[in-house]
N, C-alpha and C. Protein backbone atom coordinates (compact mmCIF):
# COMPACT_ATOMS: atom_id res chain seq x y z
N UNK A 1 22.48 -0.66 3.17
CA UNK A 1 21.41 0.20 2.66
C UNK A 1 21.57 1.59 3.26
N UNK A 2 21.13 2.77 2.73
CA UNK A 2 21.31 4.14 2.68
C UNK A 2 20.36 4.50 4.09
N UNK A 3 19.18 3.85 3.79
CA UNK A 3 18.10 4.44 4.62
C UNK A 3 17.65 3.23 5.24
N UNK A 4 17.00 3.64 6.74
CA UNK A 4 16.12 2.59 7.55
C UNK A 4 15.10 2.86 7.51
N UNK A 5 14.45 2.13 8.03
CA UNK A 5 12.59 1.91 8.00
C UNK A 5 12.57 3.25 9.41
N UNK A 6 11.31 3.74 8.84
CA UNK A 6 10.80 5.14 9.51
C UNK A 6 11.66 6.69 9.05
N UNK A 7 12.26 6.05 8.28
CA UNK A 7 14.01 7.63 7.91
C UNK A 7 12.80 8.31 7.12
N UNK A 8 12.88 9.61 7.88
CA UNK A 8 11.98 10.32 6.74
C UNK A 8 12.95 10.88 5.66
N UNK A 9 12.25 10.94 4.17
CA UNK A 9 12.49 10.96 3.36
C UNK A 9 11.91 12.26 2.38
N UNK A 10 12.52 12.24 1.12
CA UNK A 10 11.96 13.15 0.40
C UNK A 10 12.77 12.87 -1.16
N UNK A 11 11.73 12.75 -2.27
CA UNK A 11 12.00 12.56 -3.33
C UNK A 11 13.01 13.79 -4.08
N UNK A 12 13.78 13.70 -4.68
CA UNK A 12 15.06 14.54 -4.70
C UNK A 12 15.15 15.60 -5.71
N UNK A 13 14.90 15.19 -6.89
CA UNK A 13 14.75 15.53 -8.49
C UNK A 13 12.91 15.30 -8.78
N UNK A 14 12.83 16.20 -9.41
CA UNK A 14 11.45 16.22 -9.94
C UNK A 14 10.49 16.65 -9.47
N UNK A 15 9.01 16.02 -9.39
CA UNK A 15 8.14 16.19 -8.34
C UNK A 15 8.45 15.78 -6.61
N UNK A 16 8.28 16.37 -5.81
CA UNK A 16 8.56 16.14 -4.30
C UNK A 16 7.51 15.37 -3.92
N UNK A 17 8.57 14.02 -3.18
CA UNK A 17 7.30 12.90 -2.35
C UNK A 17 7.74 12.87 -1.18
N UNK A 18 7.40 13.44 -0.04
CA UNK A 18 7.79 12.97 1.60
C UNK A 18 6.76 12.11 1.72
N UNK A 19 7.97 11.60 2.55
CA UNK A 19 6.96 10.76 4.05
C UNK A 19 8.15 9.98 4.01
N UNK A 20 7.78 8.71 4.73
CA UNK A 20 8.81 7.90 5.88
C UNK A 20 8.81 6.17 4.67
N UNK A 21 10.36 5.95 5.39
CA UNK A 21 10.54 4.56 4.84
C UNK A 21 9.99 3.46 5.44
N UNK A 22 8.91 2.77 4.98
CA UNK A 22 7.75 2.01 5.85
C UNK A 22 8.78 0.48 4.91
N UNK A 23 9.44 0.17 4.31
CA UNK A 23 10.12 -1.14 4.10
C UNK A 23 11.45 -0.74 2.97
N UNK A 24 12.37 -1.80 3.13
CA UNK A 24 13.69 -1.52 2.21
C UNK A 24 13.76 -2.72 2.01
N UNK A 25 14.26 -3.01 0.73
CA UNK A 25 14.47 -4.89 0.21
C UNK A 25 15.50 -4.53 -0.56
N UNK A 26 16.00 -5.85 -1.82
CA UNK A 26 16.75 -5.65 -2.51
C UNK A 26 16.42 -6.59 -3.62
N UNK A 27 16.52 -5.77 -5.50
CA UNK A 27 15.93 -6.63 -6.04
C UNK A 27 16.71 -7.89 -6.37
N UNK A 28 16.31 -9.29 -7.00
CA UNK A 28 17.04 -9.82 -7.43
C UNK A 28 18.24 -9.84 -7.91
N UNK A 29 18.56 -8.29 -8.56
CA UNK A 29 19.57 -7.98 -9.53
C UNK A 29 20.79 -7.36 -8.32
N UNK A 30 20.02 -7.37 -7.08
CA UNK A 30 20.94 -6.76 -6.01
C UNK A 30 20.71 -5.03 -5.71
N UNK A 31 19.83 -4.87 -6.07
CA UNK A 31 19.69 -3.31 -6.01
C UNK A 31 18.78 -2.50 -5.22
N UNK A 32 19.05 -1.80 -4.12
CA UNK A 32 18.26 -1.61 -2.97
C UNK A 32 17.05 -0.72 -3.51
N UNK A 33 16.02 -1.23 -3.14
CA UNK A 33 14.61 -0.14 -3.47
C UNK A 33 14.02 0.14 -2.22
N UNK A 34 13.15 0.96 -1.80
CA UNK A 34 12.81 1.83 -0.83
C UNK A 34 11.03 1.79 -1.40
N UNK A 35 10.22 1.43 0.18
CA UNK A 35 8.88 1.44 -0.13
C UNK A 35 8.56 3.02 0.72
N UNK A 36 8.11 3.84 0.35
CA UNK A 36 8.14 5.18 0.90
C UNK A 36 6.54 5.51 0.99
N UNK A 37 6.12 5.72 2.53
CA UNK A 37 4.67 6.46 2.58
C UNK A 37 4.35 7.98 2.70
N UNK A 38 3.73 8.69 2.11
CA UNK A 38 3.61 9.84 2.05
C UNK A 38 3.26 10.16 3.20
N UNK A 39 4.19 11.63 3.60
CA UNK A 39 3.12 11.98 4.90
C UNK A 39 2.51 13.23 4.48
N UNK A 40 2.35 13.65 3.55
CA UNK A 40 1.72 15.24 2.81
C UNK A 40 -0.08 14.87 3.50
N UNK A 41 0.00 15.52 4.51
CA UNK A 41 -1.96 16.15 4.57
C UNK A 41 -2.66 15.51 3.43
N UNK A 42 -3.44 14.86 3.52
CA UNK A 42 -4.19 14.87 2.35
C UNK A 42 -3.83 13.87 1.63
N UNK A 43 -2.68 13.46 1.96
CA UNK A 43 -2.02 12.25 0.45
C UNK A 43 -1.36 10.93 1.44
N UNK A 44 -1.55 11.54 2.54
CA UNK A 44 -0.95 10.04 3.37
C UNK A 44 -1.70 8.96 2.80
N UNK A 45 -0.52 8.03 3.17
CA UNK A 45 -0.77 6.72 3.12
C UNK A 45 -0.04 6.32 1.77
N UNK A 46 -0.37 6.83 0.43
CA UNK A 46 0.31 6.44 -0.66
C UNK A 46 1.70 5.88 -0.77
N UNK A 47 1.94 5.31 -1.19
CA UNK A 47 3.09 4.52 -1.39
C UNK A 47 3.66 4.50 -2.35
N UNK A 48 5.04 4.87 -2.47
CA UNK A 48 6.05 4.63 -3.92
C UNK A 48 6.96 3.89 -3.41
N UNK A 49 7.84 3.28 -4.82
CA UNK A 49 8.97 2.43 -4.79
C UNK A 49 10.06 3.24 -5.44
N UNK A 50 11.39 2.92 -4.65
CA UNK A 50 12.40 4.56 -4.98
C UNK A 50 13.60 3.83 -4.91
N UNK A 51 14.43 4.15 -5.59
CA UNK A 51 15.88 3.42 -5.87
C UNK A 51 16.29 4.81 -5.10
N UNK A 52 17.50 4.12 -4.49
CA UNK A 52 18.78 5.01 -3.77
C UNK A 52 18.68 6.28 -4.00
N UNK A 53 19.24 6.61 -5.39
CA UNK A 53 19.52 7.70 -5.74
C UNK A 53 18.20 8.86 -6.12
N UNK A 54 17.30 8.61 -5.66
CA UNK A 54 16.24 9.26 -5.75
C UNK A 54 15.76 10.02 -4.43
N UNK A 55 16.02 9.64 -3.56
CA UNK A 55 16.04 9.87 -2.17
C UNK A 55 16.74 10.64 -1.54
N UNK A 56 16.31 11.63 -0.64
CA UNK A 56 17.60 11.98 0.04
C UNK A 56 16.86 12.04 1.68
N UNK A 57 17.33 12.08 2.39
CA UNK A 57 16.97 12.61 3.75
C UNK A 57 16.22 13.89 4.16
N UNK A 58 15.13 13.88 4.78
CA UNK A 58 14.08 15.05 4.86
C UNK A 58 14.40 16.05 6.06
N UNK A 59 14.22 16.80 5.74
CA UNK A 59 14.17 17.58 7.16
C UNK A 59 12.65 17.58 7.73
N UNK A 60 12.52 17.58 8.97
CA UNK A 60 11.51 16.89 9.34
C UNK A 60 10.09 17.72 10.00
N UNK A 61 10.26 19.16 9.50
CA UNK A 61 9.25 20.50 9.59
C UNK A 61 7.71 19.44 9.10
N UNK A 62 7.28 19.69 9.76
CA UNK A 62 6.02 19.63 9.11
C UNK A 62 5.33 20.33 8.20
N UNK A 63 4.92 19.73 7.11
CA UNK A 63 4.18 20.42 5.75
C UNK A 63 2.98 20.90 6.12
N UNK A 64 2.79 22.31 5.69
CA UNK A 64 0.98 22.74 5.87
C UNK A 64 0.18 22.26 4.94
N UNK A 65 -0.88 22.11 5.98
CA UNK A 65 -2.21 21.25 4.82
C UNK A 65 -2.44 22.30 3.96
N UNK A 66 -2.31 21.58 2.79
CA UNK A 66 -2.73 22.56 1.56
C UNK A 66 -4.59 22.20 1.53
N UNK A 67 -5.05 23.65 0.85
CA UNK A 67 -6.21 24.01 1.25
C UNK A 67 -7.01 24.36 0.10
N UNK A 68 -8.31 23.66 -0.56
CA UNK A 68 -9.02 24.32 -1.73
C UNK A 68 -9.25 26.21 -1.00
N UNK A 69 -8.06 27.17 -1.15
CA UNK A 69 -8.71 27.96 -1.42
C UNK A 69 -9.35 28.99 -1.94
N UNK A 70 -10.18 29.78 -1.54
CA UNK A 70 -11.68 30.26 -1.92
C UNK A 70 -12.77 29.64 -2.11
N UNK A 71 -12.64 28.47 -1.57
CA UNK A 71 -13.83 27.51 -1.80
C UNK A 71 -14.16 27.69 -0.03
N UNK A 72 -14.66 28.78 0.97
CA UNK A 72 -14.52 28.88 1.83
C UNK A 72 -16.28 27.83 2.20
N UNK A 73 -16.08 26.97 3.26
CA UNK A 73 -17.42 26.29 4.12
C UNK A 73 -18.37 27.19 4.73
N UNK A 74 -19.38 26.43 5.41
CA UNK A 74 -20.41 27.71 5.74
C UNK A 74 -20.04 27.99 7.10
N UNK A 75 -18.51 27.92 7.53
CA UNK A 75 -18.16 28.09 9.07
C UNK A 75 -16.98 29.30 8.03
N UNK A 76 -17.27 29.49 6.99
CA UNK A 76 -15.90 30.66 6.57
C UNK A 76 -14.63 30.16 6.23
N UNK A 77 -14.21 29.25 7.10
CA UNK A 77 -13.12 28.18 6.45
C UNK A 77 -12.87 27.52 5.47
N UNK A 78 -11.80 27.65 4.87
CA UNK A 78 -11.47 27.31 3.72
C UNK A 78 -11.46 25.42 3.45
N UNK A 79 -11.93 24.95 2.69
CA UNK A 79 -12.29 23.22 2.90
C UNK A 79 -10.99 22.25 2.30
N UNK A 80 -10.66 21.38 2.95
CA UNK A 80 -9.53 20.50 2.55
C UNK A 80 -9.74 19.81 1.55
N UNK A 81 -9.22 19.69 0.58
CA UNK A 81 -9.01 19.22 -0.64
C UNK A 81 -8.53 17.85 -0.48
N UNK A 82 -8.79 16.78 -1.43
CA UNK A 82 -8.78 16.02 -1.85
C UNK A 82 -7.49 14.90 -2.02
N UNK A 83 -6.92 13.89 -1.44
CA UNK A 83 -5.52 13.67 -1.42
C UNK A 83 -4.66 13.44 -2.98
N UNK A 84 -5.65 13.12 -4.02
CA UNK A 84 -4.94 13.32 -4.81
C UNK A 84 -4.41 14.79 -6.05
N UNK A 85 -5.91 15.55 -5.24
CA UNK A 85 -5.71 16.89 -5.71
C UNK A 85 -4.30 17.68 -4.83
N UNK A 86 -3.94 17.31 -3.48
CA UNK A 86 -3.42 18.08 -2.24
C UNK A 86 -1.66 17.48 -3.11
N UNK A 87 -1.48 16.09 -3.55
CA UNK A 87 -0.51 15.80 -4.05
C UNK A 87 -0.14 16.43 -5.33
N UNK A 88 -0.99 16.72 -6.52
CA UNK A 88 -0.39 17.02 -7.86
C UNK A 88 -0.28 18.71 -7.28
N UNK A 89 -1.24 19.45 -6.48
CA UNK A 89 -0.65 20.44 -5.87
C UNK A 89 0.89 20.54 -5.22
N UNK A 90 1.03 19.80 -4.20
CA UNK A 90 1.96 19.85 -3.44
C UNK A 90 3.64 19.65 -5.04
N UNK A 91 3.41 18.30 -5.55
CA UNK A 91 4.15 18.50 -6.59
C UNK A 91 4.35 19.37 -8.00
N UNK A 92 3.98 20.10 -7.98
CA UNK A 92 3.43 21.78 -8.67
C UNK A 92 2.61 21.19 -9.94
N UNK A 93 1.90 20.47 -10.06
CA UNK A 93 1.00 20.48 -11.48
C UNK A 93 -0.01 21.13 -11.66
N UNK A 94 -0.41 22.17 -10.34
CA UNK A 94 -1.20 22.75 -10.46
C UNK A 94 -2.41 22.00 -10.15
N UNK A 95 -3.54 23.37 -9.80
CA UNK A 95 -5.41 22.23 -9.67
C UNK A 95 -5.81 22.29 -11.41
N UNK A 96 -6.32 21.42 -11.56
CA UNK A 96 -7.29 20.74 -12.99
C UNK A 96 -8.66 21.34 -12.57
C-alpha cells in the first residue's frame, strides 16, 4: 500500500480533501482504498473513501480557519462558520 495510517494526505484532482489516513484495506477485487479524515477547521472529522490514485501526500502547513466574513460578533470578530459551509468553501463552491 502507498500510504499508512496517520500519512497526511490531500485529495489530488478536483475539489481538495486533507486530513490524515485514519484506516487502509483492500477491496475484494484487490484494490487498495484509503479511509481519510478531514483535518480542515470546521470540517474535521468527516470521512471519505479514496482509491490510490486520488491521493497524494500533504505537506503538512496548517490550513487557516476559514471565517464567515463580515458577519463580525459583538466582540468585533469575525464568527466561524459552519463545517459544512468551511468545506464547500475550502473546496471552491463558493458560500450559498
Amino acid at each position: 500500500m502507498k500510504f499508512a495510517r496517520l500519512d497526511p494526505v490531500v485529495k489530488v484532482r478536483g475539489y481538495k480533501f486533507p486530513g490524515l489516513v485514519v484506516a487502509a484495506y483492500q477491496t475484494l477485487s484487490g484494490e487498495d482504498r484509503y479511509v481519510v479524515e478531514c483535518t480542515l477547521p470546521g470540517a474535521e472529522g468527516i470521512q471519505h473513501i479514496f482509491n490510490e490514485d486520488q491521493l497524494g501526500l500533504a505537506d503538512i502547513t496548517p490550513i487557516p480557519v476559514v471565517t464567515n466574513v463580515g458577519s463580525a460578533g459583538p466582540d468585533g470578530w469575525d464568527q466561524p462558520i459552519g463545517a459544512w459551509e468551511a468545506l464547500k468553501t475550502f473546496m471552491g463552491f463558493g458560500r450559498t
